[in-house]
C-alpha atoms as a PDB file:
ATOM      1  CA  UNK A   1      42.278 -73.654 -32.962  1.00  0.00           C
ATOM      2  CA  UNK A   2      41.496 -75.136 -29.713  1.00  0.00           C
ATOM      3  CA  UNK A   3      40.005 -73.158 -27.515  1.00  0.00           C
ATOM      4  CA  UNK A   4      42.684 -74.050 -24.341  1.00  0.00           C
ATOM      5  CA  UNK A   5      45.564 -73.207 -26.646  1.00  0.00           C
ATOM      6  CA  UNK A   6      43.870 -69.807 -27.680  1.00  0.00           C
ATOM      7  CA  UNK A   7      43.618 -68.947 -23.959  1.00  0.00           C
ATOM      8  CA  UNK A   8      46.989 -69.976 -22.899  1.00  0.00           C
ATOM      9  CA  UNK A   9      48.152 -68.252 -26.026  1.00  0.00           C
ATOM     10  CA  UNK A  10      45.853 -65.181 -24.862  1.00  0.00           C
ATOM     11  CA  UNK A  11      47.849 -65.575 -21.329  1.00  0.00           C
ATOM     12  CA  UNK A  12      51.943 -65.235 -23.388  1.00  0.00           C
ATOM     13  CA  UNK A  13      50.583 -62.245 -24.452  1.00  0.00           C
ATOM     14  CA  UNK A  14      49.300 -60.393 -21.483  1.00  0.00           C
ATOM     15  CA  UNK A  15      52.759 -61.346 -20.251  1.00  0.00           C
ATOM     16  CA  UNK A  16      54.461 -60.070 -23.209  1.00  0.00           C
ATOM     17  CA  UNK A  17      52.988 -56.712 -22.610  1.00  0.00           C
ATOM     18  CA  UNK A  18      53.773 -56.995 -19.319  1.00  0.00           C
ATOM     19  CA  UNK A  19      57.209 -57.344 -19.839  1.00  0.00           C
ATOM     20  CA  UNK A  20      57.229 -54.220 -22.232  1.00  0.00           C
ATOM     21  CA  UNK A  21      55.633 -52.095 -19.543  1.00  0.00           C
ATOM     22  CA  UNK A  22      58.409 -52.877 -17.349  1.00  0.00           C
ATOM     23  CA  UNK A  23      61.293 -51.908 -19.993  1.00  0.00           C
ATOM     24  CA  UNK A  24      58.152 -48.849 -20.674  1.00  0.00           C
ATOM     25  CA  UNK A  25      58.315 -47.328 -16.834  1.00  0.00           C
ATOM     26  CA  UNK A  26      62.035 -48.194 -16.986  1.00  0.00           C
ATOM     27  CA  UNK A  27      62.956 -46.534 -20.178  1.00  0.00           C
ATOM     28  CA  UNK A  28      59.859 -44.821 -20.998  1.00  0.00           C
ATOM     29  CA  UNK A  29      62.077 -43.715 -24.529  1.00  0.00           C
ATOM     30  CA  UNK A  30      62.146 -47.294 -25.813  1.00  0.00           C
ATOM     31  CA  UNK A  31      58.339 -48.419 -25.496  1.00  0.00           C
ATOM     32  CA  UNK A  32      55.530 -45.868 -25.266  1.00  0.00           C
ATOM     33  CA  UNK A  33      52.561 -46.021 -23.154  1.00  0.00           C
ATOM     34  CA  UNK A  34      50.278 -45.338 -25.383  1.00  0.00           C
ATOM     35  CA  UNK A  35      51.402 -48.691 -27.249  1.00  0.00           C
ATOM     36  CA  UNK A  36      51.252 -50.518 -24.435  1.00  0.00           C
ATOM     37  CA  UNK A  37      47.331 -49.586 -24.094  1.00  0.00           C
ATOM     38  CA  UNK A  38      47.032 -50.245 -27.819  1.00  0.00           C
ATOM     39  CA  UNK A  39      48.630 -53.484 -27.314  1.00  0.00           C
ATOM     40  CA  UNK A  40      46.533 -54.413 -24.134  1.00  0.00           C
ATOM     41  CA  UNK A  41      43.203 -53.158 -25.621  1.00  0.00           C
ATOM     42  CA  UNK A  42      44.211 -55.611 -29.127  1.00  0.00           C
ATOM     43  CA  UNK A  43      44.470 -58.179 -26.471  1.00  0.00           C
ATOM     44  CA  UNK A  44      41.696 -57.669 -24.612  1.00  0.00           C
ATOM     45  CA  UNK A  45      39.633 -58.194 -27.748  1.00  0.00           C
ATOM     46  CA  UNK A  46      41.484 -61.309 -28.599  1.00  0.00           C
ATOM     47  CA  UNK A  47      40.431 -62.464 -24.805  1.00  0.00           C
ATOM     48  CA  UNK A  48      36.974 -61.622 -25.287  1.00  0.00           C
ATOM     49  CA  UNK A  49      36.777 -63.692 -28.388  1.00  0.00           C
ATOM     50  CA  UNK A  50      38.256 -66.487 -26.420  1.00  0.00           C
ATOM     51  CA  UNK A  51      35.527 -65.898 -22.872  1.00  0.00           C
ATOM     52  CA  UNK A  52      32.690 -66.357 -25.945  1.00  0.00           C
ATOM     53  CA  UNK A  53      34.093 -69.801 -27.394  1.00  0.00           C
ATOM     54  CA  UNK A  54      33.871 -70.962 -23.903  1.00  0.00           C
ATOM     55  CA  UNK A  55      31.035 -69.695 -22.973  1.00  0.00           C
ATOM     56  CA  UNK A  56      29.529 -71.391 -26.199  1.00  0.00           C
ATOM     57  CA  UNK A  57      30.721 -74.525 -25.477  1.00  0.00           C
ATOM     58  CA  UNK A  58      30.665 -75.094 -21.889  1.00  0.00           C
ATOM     59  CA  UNK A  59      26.694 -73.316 -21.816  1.00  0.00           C
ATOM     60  CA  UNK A  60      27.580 -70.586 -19.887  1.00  0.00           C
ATOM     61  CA  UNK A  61      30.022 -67.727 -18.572  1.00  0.00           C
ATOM     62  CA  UNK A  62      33.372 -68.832 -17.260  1.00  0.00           C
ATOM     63  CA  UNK A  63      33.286 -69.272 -13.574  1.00  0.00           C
ATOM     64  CA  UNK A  64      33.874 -72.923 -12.972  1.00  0.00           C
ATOM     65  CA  UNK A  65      37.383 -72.196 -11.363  1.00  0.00           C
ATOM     66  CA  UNK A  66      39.447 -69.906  -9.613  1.00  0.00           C
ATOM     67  CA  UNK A  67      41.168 -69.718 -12.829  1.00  0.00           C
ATOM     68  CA  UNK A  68      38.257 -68.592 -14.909  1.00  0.00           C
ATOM     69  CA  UNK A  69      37.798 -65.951 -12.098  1.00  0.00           C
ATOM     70  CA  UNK A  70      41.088 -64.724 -11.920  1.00  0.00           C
ATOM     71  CA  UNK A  71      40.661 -64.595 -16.348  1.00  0.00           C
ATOM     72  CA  UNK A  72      37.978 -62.688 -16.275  1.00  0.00           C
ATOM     73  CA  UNK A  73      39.163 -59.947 -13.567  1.00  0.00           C
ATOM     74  CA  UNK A  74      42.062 -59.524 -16.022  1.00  0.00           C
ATOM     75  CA  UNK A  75      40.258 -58.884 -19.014  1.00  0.00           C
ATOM     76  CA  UNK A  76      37.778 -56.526 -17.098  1.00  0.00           C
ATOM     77  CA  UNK A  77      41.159 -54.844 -15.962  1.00  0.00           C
ATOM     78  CA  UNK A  78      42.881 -54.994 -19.485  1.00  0.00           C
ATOM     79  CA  UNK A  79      39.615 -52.956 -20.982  1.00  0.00           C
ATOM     80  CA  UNK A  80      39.300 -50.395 -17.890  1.00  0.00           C
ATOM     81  CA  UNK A  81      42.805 -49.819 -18.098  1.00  0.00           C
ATOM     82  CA  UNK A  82      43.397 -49.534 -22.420  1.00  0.00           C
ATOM     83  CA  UNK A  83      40.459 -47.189 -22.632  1.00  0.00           C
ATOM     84  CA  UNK A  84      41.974 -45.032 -19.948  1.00  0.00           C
ATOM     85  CA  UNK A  85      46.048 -45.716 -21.299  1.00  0.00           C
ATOM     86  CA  UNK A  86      44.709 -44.224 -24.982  1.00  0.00           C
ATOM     87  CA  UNK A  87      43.631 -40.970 -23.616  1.00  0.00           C
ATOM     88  CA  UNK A  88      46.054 -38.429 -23.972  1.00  0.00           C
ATOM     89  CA  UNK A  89      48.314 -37.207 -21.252  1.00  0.00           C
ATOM     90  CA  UNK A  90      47.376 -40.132 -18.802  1.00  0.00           C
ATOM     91  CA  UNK A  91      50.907 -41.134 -17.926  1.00  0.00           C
ATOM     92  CA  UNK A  92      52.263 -45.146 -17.434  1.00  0.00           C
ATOM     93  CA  UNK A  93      48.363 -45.932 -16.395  1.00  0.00           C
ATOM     94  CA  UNK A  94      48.246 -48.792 -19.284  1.00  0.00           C
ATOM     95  CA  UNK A  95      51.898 -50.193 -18.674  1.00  0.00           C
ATOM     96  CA  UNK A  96      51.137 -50.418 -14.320  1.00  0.00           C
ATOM     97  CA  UNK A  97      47.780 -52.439 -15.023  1.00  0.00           C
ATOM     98  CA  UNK A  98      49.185 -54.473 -17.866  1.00  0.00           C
ATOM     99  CA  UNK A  99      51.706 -55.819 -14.931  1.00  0.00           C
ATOM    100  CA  UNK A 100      48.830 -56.875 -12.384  1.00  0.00           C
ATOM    101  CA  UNK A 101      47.322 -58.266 -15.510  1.00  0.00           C
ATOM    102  CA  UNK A 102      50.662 -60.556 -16.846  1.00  0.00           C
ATOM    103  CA  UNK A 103      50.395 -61.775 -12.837  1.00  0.00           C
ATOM    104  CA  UNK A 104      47.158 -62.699 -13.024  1.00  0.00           C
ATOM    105  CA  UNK A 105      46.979 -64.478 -16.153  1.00  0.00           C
ATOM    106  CA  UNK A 106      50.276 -66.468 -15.018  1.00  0.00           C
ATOM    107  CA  UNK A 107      47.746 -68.839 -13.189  1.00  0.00           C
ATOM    108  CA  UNK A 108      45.907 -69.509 -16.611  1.00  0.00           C
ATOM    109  CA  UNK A 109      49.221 -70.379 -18.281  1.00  0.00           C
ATOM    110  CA  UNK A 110      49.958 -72.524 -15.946  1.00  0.00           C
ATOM    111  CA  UNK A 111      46.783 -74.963 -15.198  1.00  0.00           C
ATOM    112  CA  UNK A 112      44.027 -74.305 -18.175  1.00  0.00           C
ATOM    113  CA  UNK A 113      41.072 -76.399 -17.833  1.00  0.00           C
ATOM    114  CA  UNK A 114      37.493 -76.684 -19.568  1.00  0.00           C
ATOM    115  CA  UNK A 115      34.700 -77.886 -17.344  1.00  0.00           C
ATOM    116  CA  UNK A 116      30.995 -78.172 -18.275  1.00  0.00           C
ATOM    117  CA  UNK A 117      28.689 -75.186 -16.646  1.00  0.00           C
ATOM    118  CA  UNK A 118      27.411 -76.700 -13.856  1.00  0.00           C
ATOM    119  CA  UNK A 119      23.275 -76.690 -13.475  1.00  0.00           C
ATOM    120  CA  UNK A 120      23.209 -74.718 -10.643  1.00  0.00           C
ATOM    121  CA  UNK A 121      25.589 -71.547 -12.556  1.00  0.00           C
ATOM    122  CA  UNK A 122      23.406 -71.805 -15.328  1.00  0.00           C
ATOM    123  CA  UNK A 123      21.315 -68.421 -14.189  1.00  0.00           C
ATOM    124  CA  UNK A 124      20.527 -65.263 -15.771  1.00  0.00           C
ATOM    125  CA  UNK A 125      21.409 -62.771 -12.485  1.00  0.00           C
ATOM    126  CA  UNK A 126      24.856 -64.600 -12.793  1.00  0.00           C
ATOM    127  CA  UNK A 127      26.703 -62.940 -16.006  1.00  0.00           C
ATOM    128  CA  UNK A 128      25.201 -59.396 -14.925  1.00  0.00           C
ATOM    129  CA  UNK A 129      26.798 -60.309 -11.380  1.00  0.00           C
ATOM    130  CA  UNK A 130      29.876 -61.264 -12.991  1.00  0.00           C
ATOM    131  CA  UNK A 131      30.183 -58.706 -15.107  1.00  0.00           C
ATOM    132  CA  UNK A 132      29.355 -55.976 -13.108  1.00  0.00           C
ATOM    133  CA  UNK A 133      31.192 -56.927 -10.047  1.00  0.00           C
ATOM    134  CA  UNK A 134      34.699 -56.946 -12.396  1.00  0.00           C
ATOM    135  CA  UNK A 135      34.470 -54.323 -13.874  1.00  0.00           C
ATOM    136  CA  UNK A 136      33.670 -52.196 -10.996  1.00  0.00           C
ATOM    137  CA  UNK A 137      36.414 -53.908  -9.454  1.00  0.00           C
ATOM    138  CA  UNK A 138      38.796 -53.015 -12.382  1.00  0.00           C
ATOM    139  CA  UNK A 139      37.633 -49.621 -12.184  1.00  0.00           C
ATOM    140  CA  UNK A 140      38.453 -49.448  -8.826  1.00  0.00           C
ATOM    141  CA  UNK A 141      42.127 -50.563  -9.828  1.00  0.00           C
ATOM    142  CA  UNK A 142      42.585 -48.081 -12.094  1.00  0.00           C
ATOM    143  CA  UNK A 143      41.745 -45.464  -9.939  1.00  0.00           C
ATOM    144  CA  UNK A 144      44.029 -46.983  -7.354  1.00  0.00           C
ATOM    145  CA  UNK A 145      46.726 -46.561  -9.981  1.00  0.00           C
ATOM    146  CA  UNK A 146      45.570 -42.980 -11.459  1.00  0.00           C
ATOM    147  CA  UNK A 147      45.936 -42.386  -7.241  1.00  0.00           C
ATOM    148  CA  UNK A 148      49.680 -43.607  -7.218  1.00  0.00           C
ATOM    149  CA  UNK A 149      50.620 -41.329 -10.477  1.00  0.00           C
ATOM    150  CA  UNK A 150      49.243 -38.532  -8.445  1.00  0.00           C
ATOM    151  CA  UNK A 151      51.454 -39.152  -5.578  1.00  0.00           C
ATOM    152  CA  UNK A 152      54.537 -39.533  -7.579  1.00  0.00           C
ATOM    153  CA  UNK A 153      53.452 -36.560  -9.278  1.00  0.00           C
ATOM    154  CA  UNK A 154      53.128 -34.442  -6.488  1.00  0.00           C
ATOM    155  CA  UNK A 155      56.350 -35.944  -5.030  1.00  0.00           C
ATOM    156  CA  UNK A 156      58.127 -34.549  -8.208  1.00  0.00           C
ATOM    157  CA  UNK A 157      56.497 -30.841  -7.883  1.00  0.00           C
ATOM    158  CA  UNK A 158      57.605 -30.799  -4.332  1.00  0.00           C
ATOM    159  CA  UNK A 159      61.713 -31.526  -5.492  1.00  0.00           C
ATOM    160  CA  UNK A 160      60.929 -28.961  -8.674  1.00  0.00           C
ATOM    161  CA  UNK A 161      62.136 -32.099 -10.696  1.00  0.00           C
ATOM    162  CA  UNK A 162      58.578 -32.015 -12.625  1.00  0.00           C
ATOM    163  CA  UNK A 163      59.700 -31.799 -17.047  1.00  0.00           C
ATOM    164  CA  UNK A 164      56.745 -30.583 -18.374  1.00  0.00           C
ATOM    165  CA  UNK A 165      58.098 -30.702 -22.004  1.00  0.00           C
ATOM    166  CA  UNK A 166      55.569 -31.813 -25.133  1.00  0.00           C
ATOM    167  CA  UNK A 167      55.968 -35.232 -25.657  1.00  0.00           C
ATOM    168  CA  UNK A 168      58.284 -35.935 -23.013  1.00  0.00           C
ATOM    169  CA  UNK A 169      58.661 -39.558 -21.792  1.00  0.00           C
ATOM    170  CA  UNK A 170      58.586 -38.685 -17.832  1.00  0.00           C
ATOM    171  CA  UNK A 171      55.508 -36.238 -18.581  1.00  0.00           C
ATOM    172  CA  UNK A 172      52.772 -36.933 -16.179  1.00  0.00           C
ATOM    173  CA  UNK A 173      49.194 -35.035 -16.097  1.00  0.00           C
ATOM    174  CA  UNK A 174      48.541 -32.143 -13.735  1.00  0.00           C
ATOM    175  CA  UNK A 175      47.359 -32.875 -10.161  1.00  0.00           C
ATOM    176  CA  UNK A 176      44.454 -31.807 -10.917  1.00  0.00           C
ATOM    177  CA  UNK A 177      43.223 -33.867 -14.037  1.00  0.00           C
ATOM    178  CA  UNK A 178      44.720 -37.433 -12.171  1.00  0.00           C
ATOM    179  CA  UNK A 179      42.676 -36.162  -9.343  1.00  0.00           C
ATOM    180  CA  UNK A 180      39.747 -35.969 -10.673  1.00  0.00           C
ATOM    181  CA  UNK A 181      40.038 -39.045 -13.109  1.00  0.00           C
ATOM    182  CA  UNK A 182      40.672 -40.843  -9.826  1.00  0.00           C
ATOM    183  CA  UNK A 183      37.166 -39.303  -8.791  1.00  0.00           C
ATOM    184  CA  UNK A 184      35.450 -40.630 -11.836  1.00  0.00           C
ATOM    185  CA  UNK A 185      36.565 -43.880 -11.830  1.00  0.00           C
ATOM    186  CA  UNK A 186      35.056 -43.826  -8.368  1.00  0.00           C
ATOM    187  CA  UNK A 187      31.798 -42.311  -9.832  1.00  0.00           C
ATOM    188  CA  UNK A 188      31.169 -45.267 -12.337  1.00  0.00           C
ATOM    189  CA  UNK A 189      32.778 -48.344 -10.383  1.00  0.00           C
ATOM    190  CA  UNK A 190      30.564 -47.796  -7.111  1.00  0.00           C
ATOM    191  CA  UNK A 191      27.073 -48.261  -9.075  1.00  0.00           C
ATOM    192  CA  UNK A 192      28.833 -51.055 -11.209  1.00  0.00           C
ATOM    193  CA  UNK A 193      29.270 -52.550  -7.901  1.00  0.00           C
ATOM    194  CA  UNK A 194      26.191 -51.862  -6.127  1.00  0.00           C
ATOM    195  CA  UNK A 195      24.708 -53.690  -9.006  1.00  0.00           C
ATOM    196  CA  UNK A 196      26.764 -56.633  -8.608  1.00  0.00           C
ATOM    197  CA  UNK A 197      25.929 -56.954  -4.910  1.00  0.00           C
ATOM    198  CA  UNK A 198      22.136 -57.049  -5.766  1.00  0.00           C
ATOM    199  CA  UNK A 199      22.329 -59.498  -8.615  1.00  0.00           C
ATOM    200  CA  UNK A 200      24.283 -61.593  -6.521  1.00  0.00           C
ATOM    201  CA  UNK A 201      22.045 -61.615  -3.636  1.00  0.00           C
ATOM    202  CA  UNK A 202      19.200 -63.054  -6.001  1.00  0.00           C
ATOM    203  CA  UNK A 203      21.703 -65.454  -7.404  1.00  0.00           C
ATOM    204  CA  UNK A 204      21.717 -66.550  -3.823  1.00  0.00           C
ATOM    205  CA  UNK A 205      18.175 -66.385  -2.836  1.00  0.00           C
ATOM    206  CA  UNK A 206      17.859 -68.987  -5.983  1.00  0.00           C
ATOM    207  CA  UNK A 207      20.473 -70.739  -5.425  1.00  0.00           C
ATOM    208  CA  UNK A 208      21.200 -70.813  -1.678  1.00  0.00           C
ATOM    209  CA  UNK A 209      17.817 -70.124  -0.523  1.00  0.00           C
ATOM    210  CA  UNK A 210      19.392 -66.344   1.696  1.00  0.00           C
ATOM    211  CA  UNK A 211      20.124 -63.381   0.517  1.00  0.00           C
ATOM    212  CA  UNK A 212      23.582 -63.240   2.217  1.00  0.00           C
ATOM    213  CA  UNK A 213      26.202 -65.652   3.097  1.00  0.00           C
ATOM    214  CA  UNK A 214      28.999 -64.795   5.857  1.00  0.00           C
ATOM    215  CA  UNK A 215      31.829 -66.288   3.937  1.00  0.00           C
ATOM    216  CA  UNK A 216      35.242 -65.199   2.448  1.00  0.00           C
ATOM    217  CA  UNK A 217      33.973 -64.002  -1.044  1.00  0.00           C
ATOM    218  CA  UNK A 218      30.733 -62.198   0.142  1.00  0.00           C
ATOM    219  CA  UNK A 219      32.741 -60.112   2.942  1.00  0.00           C
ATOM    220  CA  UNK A 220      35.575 -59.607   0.814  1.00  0.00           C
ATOM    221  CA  UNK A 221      32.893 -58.041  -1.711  1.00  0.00           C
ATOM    222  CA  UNK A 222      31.085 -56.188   0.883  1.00  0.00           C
ATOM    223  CA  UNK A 223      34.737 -54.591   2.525  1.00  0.00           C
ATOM    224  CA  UNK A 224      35.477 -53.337  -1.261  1.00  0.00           C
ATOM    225  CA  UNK A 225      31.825 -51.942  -1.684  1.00  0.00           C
ATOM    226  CA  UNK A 226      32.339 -50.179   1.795  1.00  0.00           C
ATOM    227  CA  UNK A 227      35.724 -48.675   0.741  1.00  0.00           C
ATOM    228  CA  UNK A 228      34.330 -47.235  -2.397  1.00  0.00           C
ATOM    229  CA  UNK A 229      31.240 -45.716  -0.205  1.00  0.00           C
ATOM    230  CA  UNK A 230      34.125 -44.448   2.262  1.00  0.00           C
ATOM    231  CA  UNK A 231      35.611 -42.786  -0.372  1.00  0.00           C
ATOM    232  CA  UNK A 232      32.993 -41.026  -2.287  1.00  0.00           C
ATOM    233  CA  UNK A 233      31.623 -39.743   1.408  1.00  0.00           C
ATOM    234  CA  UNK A 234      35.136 -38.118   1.702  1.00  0.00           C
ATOM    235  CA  UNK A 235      34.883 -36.869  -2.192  1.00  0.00           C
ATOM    236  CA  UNK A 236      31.721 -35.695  -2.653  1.00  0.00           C
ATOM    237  CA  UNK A 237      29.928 -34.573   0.786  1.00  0.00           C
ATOM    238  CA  UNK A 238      33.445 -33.734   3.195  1.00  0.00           C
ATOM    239  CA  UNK A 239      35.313 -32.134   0.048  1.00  0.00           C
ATOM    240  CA  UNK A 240      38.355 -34.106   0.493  1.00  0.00           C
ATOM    241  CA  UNK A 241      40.783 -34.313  -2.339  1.00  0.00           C
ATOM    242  CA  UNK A 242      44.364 -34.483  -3.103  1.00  0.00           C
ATOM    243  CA  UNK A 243      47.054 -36.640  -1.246  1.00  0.00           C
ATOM    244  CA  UNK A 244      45.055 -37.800   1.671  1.00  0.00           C
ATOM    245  CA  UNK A 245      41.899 -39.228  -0.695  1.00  0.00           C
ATOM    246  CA  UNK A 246      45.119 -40.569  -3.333  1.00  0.00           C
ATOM    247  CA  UNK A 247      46.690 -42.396  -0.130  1.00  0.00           C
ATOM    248  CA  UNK A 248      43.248 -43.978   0.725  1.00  0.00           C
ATOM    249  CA  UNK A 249      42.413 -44.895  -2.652  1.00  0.00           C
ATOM    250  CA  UNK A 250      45.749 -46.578  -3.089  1.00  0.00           C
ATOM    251  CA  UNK A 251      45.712 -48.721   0.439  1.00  0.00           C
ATOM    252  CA  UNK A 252      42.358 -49.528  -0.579  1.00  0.00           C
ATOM    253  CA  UNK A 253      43.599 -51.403  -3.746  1.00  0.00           C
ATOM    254  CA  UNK A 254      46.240 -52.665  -2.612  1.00  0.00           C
ATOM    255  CA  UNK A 255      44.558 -54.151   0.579  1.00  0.00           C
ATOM    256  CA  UNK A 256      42.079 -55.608  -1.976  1.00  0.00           C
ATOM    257  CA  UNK A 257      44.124 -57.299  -4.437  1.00  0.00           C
ATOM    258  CA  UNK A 258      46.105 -58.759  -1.575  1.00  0.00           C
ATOM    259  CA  UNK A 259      42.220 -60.277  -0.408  1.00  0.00           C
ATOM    260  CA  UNK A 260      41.268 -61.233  -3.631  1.00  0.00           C
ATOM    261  CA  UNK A 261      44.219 -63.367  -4.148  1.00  0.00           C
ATOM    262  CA  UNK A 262      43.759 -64.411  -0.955  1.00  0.00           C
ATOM    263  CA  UNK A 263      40.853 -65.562  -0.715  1.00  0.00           C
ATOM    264  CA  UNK A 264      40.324 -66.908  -4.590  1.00  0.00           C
ATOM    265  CA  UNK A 265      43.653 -69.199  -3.256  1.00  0.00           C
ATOM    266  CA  UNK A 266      42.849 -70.779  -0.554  1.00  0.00           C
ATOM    267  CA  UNK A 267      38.670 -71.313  -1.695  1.00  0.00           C
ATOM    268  CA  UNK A 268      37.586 -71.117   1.799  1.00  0.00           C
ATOM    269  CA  UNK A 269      33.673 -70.874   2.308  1.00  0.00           C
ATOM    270  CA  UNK A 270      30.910 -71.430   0.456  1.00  0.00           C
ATOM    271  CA  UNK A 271      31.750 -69.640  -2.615  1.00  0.00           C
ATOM    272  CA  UNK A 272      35.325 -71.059  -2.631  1.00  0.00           C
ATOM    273  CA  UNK A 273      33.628 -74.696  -2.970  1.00  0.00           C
ATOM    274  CA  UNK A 274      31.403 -73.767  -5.975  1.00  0.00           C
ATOM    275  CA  UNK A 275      34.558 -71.835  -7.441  1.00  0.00           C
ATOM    276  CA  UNK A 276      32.336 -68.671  -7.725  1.00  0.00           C
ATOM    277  CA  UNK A 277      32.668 -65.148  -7.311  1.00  0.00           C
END
């Protein structure tokens, strides 16, 4: 099969879950959430396969374009967030991320392209970068979304509308166990991330000839790295927990997603001429 139609193909299906997770949060009777991760985590697999063939024949990871980048943020997202969704008792986690995921992959659908690996992203700090920056990233997601249950949760205690019945379809975890899932998330993201940082300062010593570059990407990478340090401060050294850490969390995401897109749209700066994260 060729490998463009296998990722485009890839792409209707991410959307196809996505769809289900909005008739899942809708009418949690008709779909459950624990199919939806299922489903994602089938189709993350299917993705991977697909990031491989290209990698084989273009000579290197996928990061030629801004949609390669936003491709491999969703399958970093898609594995964070099935591993999570197939736990018990952890609530429309799966179904929320599969939605950011269907909107990200959109771009793919629409413009697929295969370009040779350019010499200069042919390095071996660059899939360690790659890798590690997404998937701290996706981690940090999820926790942005294990940080929204909580608040909806707590929302529903407050009104005594809370059903706490085995099996139910509006059954959410305690405050306690989304709290500190959210916590953990945190705990393995921020290293993943630190790591990413590092690998892609080398990258730019070799490539660039600095350490650091003041533009879009870099700042946008270094404002996410600061959040997550914000956050654990509050966590782990002040005590914080509960609502006002969820609320953080949450604004946090959300004001990085908005970046993200942002910035991988309009390719401004150094990074958004070489197409690289």
């Amino acid at each position: 099969m060729n490998i463009l139609l296998a990722h485009r193909i890839v792409a209707v299906l991410y959307v196809m879950i996505g769809l289900a997770s909005l008739v899942s949060l809708i009418r949690p009777a008709r779909v459950a959430h624990r199919t939806i991760a299922a489903a994602l985590a089938s189709t993350a697999a299917a993705h991977l396969l697909v990031i491989v063939a290209i990698s084989i024949q273009t000579g290197g990871l996928p990061v030629t374009n801004i949609r390669d980048d936003f491709s491999l943020f969703a399958f970093a997202a898609a594995v964070v967030a099935s591993i999570i969704g197939l736990r018990p008792r952890v609530g429309p986690v799966a179904p929320l991320a599969s939605i950011l995921v269907a909107g990200l992959m959109v771009f793919v659908f629409v413009e697929v392209t295969e370009q040779p690996m350019p010499p200069r992203l042919q390095s071996g700090w660059l899939p360690v970068h790659i890798a590690t920056a997404f998937f701290g990233d996706a981690l940090f997601l999820t926790a942005g979304i294990v940080s929204l249950l909580y608040l909806v949760q707590e929302r529903r205690l407050k009104r005594r509308k809370a059903k706490f019945v085995p099996d139910g379809p509006y059954r959410l975890p305690p405050l306690e166990v989304l709290d500190q899932l959210s916590l953990r998330l945190l705990q393995f993201g921020f290293p993943l991330l630190t790591i990413g940082l590092l690998t892609g300062s080398l990258y730019g010593r070799q490539y660039w000839g600095s350490y650091w570059i003041w533009d879009g990407k870099n700042t946008l990478a270094l404002i996410i790295w600061l959040l997550y340090a914000v956050l654990l401060h509050f966590r782990l050294s002040i005590g914080w927990r509960g609502r006002r850490v969820a609320y953080l969390t949450v604004i946090g995401v959300f004001a990085t997603l908005v970046s993200m897109v942002g910035v991988n749209l309009a390719q401004v700066g150094t990074h958004g001429k070489d197409y690289l994260l």
